[in-house]
C-alpha atoms as a PDB file:
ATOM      1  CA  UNK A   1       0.000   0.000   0.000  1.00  0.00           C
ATOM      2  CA  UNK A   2       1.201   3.196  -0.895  1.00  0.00           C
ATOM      3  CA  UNK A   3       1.165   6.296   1.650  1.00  0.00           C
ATOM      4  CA  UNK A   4       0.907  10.249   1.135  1.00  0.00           C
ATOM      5  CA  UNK A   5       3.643  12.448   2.852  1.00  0.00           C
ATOM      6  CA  UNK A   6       3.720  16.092   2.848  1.00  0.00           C
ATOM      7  CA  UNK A   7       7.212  16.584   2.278  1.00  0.00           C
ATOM      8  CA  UNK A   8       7.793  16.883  -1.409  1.00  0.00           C
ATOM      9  CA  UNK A   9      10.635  18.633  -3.385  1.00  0.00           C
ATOM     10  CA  UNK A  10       9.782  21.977  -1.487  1.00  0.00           C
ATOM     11  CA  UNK A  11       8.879  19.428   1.973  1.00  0.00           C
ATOM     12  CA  UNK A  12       5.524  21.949   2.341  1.00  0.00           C
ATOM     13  CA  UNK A  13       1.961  21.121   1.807  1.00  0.00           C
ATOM     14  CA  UNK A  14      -0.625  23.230   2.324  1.00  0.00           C
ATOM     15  CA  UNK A  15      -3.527  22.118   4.778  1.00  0.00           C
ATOM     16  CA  UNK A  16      -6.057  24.084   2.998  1.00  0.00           C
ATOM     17  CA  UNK A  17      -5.838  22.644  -0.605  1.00  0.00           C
ATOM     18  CA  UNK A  18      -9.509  23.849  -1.561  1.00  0.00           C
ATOM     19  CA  UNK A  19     -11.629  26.388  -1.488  1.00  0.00           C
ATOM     20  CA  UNK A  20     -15.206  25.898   0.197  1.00  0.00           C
ATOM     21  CA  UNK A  21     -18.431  26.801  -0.569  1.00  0.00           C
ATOM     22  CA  UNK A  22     -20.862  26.405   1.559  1.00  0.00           C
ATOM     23  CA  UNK A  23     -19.655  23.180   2.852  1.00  0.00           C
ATOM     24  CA  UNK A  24     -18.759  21.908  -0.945  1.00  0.00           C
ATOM     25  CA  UNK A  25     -15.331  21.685  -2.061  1.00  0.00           C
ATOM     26  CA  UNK A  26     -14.580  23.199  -5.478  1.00  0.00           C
ATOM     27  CA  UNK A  27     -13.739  20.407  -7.849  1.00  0.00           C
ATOM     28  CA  UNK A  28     -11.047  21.827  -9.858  1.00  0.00           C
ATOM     29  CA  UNK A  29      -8.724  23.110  -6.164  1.00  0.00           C
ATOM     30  CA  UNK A  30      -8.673  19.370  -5.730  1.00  0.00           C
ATOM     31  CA  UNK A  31      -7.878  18.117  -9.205  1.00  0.00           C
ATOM     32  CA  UNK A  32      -4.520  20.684  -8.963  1.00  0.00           C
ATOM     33  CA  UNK A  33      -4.508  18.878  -5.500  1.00  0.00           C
ATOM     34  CA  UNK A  34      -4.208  15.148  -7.030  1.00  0.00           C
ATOM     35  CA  UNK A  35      -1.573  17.019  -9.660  1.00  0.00           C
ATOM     36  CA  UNK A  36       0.246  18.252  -6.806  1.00  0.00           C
ATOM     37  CA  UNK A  37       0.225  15.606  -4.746  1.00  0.00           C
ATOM     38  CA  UNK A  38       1.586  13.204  -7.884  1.00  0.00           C
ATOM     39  CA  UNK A  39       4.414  15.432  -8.791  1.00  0.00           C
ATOM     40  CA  UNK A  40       5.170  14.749  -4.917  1.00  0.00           C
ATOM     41  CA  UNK A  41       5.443  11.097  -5.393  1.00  0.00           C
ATOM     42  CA  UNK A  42       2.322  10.006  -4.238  1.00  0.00           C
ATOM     43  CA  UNK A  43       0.789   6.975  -6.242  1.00  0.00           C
ATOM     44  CA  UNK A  44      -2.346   6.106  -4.426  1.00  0.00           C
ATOM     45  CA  UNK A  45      -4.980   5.521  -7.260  1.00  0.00           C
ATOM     46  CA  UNK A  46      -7.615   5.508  -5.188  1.00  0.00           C
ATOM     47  CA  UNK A  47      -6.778   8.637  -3.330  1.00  0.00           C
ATOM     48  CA  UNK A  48      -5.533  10.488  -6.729  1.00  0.00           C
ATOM     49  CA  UNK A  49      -9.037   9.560  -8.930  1.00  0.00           C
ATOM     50  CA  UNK A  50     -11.150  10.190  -5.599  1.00  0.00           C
ATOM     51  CA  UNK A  51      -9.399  14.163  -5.894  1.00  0.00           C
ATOM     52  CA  UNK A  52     -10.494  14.128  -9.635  1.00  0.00           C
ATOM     53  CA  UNK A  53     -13.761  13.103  -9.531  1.00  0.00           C
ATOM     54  CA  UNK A  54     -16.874  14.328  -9.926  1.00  0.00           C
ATOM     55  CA  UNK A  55     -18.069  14.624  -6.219  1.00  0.00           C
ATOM     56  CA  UNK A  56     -19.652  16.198  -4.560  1.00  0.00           C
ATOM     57  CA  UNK A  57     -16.412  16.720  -2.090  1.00  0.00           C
ATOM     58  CA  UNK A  58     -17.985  17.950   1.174  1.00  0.00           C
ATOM     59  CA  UNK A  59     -15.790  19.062   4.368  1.00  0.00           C
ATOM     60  CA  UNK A  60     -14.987  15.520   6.148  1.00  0.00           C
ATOM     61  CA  UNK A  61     -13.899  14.369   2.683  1.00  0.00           C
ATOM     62  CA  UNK A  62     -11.724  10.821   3.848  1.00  0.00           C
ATOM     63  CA  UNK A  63      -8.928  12.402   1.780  1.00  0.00           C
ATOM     64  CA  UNK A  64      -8.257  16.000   2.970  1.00  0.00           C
ATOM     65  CA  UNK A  65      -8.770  14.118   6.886  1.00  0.00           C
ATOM     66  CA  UNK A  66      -5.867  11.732   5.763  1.00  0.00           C
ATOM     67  CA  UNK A  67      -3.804  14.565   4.762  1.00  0.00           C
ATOM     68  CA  UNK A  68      -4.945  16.585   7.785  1.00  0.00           C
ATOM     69  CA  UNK A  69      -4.246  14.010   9.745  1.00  0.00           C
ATOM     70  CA  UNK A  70      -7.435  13.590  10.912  1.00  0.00           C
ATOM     71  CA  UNK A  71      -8.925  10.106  12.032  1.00  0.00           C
END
C-alpha cells in the first residue's frame, strides 16, 4: 500500500488545498490537488481519482482528513 507524505521537493503542503463553498469543495482546487500531490510522489490511485472526480467533495472528505491528519 502506498502512503501520502507532505514533504515533497519543497517538503511543504498546504492544509487548505480547496476552497469551500458552503460546505462543498470546489472540484477543480482538488484536481490541482491530485496534480500536486503526484508530482510529490504520491501513487495512491484511489486517493488520486477520488481528488479528480466528480463529487460532490464535502468538508470531512476521507482524503483532505488523511492529509490533515485527521482520524
Amino acid at each position: 500500500m502506498s502512503t501520502v507524505s507532505p514533504g515533497g521537493s519543497q517538503g511543504k503542503l498546504s492544509t487548505q488545498p480547496a476552497k469551500a463553498t458552503a460546505g462543498t469543495l470546489v472540484p477543480d482546487c482538488l484536481a490541482v490537488l491530485a496534480d500536486a500531490l503526484e508530482e510529490a510522489g504520491c501513487d495512491n490511485t484511489d486517493l488520486l481519482l477520488h481528488l479528480r472526480g466528480p463529487g460532490p467533495h464535502v468538508r470531512g472528505c476521507w482524503v483532505l482528513d488523511l492529509l490533515l491528519g485527521k482520524e
